[in-house]
N, C-alpha and C. Protein backbone atom coordinates (compact mmCIF):
# COMPACT_ATOMS: atom_id res chain seq x y z
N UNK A 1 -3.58 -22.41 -9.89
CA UNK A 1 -3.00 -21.21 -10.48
C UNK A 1 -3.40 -21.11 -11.95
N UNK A 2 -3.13 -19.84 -12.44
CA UNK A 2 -3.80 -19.60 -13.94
C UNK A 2 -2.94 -20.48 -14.72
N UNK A 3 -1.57 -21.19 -14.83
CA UNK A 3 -0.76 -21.26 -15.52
C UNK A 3 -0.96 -22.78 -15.54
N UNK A 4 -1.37 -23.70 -14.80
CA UNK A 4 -2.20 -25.08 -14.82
C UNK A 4 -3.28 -24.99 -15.37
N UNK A 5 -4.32 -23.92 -15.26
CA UNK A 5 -5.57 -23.64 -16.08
C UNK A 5 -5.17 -23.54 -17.31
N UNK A 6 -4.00 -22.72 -18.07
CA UNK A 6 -3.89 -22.76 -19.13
C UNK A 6 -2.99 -23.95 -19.65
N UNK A 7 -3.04 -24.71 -18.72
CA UNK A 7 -1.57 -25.88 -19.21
C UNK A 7 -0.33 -25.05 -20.07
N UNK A 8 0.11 -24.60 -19.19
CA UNK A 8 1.22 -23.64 -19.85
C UNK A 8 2.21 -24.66 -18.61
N UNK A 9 3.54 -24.92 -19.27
CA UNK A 9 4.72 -25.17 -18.63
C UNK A 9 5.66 -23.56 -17.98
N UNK A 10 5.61 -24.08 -17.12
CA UNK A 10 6.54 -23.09 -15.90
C UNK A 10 7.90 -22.50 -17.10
N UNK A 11 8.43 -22.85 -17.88
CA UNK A 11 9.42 -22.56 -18.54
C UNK A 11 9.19 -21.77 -19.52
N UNK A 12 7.74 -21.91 -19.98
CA UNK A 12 7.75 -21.10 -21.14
C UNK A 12 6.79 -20.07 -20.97
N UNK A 13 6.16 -20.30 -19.43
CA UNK A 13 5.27 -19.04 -19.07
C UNK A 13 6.59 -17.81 -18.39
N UNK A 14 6.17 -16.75 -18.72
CA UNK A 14 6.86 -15.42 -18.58
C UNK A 14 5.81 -14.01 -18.24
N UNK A 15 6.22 -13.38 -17.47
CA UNK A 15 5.17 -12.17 -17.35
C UNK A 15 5.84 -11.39 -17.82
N UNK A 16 5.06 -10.26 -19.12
CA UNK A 16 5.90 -9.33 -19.93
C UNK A 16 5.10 -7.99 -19.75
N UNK A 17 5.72 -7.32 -19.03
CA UNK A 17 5.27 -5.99 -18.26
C UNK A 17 5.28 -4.77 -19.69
N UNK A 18 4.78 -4.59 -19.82
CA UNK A 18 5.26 -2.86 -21.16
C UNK A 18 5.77 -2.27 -20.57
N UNK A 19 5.14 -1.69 -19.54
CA UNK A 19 6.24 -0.54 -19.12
C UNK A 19 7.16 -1.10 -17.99
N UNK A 20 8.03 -2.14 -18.10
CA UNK A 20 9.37 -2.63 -17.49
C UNK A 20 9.30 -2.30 -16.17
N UNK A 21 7.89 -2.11 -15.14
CA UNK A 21 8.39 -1.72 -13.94
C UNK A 21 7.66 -3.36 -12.80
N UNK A 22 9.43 -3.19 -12.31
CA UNK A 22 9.25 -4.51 -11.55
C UNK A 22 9.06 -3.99 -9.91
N UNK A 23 8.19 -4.51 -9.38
CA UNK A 23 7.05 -4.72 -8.24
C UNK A 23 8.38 -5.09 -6.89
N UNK A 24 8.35 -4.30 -5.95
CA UNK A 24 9.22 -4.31 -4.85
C UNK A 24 10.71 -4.00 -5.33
N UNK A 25 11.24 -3.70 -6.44
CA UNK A 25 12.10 -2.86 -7.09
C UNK A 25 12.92 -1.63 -6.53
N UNK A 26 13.57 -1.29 -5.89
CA UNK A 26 13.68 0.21 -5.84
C UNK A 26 14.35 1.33 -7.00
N UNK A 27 14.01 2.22 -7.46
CA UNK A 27 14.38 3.35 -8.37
C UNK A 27 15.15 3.73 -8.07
N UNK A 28 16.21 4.02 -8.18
CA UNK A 28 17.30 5.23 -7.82
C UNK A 28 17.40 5.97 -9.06
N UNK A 29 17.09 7.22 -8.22
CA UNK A 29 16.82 8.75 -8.89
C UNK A 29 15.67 8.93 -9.47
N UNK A 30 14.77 8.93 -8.86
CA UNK A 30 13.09 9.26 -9.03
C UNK A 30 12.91 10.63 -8.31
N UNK A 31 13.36 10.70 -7.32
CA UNK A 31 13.23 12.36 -7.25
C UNK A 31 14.04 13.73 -8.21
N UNK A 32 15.41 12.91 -8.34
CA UNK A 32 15.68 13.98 -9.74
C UNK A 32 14.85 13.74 -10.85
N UNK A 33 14.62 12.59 -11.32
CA UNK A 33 13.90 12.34 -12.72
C UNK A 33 12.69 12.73 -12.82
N UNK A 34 11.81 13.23 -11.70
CA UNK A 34 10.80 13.77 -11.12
C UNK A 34 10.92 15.32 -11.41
N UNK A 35 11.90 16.12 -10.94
CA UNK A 35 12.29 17.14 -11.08
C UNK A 35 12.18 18.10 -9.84
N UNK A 36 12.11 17.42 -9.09
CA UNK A 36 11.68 17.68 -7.46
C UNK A 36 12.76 17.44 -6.94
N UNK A 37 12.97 18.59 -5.37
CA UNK A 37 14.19 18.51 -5.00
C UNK A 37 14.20 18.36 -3.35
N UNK A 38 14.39 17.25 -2.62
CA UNK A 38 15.32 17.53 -1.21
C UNK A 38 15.48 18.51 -0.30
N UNK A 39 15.56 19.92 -0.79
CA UNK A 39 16.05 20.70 -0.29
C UNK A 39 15.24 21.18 0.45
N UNK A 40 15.54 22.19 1.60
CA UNK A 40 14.55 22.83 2.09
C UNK A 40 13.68 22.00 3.38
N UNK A 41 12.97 23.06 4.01
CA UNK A 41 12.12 22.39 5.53
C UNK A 41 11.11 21.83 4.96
N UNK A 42 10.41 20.82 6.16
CA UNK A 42 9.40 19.88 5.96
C UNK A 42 8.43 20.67 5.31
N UNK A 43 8.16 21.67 6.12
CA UNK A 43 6.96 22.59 5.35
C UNK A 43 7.13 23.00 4.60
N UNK A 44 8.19 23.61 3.67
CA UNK A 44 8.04 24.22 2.15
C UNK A 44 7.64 22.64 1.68
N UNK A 45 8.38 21.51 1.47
CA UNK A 45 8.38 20.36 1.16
C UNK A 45 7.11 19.72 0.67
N UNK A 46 5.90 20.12 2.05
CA UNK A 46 4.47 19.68 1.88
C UNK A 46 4.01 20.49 0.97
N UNK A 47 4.54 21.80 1.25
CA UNK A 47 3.91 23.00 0.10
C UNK A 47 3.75 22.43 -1.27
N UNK A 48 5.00 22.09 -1.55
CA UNK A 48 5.30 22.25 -3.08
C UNK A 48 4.86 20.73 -3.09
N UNK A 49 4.19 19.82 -2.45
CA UNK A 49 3.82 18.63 -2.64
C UNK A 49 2.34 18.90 -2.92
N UNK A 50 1.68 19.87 -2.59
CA UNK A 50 0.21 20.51 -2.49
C UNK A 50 -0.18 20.95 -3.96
N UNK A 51 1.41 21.92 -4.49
CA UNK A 51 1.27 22.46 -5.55
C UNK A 51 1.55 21.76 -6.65
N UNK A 52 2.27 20.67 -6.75
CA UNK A 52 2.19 19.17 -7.80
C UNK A 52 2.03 18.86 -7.79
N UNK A 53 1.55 18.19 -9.04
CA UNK A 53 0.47 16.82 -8.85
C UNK A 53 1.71 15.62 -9.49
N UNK A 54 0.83 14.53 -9.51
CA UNK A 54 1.63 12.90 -10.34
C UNK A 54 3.25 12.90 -9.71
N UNK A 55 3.95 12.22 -10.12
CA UNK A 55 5.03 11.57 -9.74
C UNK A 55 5.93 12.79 -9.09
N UNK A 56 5.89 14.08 -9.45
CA UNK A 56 6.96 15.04 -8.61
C UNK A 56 5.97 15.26 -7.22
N UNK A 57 5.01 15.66 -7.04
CA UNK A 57 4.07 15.71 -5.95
C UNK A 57 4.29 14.59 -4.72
N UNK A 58 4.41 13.29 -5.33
CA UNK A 58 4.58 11.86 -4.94
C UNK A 58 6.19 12.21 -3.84
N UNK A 59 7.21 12.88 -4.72
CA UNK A 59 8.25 12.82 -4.70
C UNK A 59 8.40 13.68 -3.35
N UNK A 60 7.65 15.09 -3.57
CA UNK A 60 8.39 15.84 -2.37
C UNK A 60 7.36 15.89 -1.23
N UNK A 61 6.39 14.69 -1.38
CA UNK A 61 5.53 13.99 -0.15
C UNK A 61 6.50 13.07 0.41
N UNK A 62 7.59 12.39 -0.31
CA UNK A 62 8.23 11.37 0.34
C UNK A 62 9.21 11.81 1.23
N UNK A 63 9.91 12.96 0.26
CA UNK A 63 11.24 13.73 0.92
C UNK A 63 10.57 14.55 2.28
N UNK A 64 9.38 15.16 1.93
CA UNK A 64 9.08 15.30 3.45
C UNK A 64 8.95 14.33 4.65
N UNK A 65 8.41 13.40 4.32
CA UNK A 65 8.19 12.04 4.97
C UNK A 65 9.34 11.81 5.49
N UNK A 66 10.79 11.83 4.69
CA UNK A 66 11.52 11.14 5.34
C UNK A 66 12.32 12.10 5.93
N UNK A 67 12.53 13.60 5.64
CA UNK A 67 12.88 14.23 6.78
C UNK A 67 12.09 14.58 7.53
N UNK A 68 10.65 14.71 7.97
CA UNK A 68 10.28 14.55 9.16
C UNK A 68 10.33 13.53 10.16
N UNK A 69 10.81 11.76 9.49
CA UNK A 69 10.91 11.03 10.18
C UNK A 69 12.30 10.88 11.05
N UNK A 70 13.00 12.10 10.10
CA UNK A 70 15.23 11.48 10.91
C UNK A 70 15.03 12.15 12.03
N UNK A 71 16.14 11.01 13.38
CA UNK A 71 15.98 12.20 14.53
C UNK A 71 16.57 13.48 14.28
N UNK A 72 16.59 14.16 15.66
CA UNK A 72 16.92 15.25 15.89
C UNK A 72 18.17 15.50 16.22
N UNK A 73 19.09 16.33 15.99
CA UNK A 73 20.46 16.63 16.47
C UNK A 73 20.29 17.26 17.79
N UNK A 74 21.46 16.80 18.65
CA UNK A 74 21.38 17.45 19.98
C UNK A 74 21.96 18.70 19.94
């Protein structure tokens, strides 16, 4: 491992991220903070995922994703 290569002790090695984002993490409220919304059918959903780009685009690709994935009501 790099941290034997550098003879660094396990105690005083640390990984220091800048932008604070930790890896398998989950966000809560990335689609509001996004500015993207839930609402609405799968297909407006993809629409407005077509028509944004970067992290809100991301956002209402997911919200479609995951209401196209819930079952169906009888």
């Amino acid at each position: 491992m790099n941290v034997k290569k550098l003879k660094l002790d396990w105690k005083e090695f640390r990984e220091n991220f800048t932008d604070k984002k930790v890896k398998g993490k989950s966000r809560p409220g990335r689609v509001k903070r996004a500015g993207a919304s839930c609402k609405g059918s799968v297909s407006s959903l993809r629409s407005k995922a077509k028509k944004y780009g970067g992290e809100r685009g991301r956002m209402y690709h997911w919200c479609a994703n995951m209401k196209s994935g819930s079952k169906k009501k009888k």
